[in-house]
C-alpha atoms as a PDB file:
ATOM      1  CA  UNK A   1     -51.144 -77.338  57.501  1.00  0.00           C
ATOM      2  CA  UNK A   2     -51.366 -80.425  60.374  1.00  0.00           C
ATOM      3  CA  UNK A   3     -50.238 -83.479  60.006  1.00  0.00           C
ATOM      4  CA  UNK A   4     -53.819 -84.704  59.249  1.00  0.00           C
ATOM      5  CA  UNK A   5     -54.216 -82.670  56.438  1.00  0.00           C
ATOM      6  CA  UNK A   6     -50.537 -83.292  55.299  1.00  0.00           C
ATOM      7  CA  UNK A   7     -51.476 -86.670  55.556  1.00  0.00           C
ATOM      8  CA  UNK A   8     -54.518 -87.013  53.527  1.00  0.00           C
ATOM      9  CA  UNK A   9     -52.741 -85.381  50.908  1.00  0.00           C
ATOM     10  CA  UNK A  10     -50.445 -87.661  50.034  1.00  0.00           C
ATOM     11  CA  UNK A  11     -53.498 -90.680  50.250  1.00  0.00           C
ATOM     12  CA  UNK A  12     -55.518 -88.762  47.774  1.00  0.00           C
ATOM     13  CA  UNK A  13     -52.413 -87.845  45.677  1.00  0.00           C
ATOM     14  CA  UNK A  14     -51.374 -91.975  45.768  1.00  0.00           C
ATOM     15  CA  UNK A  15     -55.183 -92.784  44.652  1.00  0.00           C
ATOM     16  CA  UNK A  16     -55.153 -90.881  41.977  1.00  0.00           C
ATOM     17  CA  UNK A  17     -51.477 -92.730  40.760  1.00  0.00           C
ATOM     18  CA  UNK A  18     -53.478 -95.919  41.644  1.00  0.00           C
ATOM     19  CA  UNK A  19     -56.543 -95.219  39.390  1.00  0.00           C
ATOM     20  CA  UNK A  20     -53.931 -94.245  36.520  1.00  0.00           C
ATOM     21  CA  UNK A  21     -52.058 -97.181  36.721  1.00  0.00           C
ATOM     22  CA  UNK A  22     -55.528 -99.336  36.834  1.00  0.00           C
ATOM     23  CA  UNK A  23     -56.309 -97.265  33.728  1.00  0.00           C
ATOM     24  CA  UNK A  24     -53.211 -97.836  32.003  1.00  0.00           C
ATOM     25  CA  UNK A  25     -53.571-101.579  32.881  1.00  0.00           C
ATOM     26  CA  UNK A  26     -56.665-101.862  31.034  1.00  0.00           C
ATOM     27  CA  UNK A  27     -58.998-102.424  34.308  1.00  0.00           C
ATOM     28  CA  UNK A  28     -62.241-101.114  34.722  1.00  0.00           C
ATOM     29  CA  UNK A  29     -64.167-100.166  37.974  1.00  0.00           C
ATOM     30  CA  UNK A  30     -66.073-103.099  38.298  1.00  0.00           C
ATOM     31  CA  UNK A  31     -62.195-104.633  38.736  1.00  0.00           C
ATOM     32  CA  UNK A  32     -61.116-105.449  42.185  1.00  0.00           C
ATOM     33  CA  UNK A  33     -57.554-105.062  43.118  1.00  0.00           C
ATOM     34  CA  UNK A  34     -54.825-106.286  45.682  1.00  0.00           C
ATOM     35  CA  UNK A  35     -52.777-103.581  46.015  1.00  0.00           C
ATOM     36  CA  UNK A  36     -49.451-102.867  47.516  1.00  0.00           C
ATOM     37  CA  UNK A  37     -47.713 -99.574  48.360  1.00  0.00           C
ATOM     38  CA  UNK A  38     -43.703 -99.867  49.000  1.00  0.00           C
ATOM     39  CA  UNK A  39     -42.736 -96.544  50.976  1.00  0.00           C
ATOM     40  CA  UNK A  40     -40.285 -94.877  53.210  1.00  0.00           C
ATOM     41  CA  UNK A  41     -41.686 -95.564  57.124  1.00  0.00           C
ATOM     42  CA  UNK A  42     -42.575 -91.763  57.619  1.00  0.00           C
ATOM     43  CA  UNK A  43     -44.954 -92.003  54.547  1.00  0.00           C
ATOM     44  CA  UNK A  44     -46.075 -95.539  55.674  1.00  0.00           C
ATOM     45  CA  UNK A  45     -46.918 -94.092  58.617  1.00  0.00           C
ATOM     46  CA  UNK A  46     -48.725 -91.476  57.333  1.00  0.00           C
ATOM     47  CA  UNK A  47     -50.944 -93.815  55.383  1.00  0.00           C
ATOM     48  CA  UNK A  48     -51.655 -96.155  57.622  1.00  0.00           C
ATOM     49  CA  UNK A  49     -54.761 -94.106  59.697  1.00  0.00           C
ATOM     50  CA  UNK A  50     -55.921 -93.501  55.759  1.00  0.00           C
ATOM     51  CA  UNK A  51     -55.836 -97.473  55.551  1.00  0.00           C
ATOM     52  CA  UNK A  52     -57.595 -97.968  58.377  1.00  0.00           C
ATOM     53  CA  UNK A  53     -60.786 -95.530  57.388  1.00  0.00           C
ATOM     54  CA  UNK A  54     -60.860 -97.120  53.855  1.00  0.00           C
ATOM     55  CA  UNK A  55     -60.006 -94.170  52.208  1.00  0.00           C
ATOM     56  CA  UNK A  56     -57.437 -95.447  49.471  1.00  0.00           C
ATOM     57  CA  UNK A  57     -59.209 -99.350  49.518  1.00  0.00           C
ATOM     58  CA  UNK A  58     -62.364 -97.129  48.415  1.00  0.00           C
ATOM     59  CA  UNK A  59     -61.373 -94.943  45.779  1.00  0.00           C
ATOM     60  CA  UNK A  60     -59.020 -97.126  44.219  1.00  0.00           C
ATOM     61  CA  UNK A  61     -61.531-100.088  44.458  1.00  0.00           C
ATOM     62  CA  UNK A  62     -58.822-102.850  46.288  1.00  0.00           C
ATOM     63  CA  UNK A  63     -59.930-105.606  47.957  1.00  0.00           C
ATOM     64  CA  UNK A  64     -56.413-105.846  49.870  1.00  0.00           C
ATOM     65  CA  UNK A  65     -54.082-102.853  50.533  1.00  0.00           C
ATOM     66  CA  UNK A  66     -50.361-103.579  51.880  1.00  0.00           C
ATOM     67  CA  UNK A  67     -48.599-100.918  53.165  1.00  0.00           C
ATOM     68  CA  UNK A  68     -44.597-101.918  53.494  1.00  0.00           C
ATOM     69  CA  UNK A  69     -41.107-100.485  53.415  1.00  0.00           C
ATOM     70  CA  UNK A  70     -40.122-103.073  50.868  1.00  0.00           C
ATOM     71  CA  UNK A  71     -41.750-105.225  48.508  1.00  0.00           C
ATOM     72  CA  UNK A  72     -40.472-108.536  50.071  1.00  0.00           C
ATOM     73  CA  UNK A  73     -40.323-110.338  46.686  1.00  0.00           C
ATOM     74  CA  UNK A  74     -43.852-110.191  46.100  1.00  0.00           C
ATOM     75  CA  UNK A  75     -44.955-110.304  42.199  1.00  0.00           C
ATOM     76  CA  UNK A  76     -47.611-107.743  40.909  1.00  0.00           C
ATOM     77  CA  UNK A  77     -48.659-108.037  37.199  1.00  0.00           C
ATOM     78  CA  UNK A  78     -48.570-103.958  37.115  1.00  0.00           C
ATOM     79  CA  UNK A  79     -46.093-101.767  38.811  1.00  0.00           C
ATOM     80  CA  UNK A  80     -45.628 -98.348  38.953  1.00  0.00           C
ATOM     81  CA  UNK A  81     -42.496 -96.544  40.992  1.00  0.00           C
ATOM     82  CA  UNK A  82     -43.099 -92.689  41.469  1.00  0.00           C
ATOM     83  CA  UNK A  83     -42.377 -89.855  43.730  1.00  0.00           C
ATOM     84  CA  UNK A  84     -44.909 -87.385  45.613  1.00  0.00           C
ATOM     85  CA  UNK A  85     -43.273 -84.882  47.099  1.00  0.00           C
ATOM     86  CA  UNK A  86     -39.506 -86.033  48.648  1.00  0.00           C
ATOM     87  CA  UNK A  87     -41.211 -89.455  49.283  1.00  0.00           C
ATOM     88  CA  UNK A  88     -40.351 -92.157  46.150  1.00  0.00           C
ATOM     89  CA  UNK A  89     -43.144 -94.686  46.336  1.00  0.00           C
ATOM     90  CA  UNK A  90     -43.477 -97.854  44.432  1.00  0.00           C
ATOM     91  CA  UNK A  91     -47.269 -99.131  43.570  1.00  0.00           C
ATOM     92  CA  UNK A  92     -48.363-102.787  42.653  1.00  0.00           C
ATOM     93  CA  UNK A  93     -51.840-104.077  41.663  1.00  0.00           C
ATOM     94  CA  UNK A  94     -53.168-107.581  40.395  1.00  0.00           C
ATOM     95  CA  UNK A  95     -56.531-108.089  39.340  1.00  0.00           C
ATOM     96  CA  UNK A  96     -58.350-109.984  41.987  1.00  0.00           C
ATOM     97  CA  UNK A  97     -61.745-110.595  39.862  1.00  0.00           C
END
């Protein structure tokens, strides 16, 4: 598998825990989101090009995506901390609209 591949991987895998917790926060697709993704730098990293081609900010309808090794004190009104793979990955969304 390359690293490209590897890396799409884990955006699709982090959409889909994005869309869940949307669901589970009672949004609906019309719903735009800020999102932030707290993540270990080889993951961030990994994300990043994904960021850039709109990939994740598409699927998981957000407005704003943050990618960061910590969460800086930032607030989000739904949070999710997970693990794909060996990578543990925190998720926060607010509702924009």
């Amino acid at each position: 598998m390359t690293s490209e591949l590897e890396a799409e991987g884990y955006a699709r895998e982090i959409s889909r825990k994005v869309q869940a917790l949307r669901k589970e926060a009672g949004l609906v697709k019309e719903n735009r989101i800020g999102l932030l993704l707290v993540c270990e730098n080889k993951l961030k990293e990994m994300l990043e090009k994904f960021k850039q081609k709109g990939l994740i900010k598409e699927r998981t309808n957000a407005e704003t995506i943050e990618i960061k090794d910590s969460a800086d004190g930032k607030k989000f009104t739904h949070v999710s901390k997970d693990k794909i793979k060996d990578f543990n990955i925190e998720i926060g969304i607010n509702r924009v609209n």
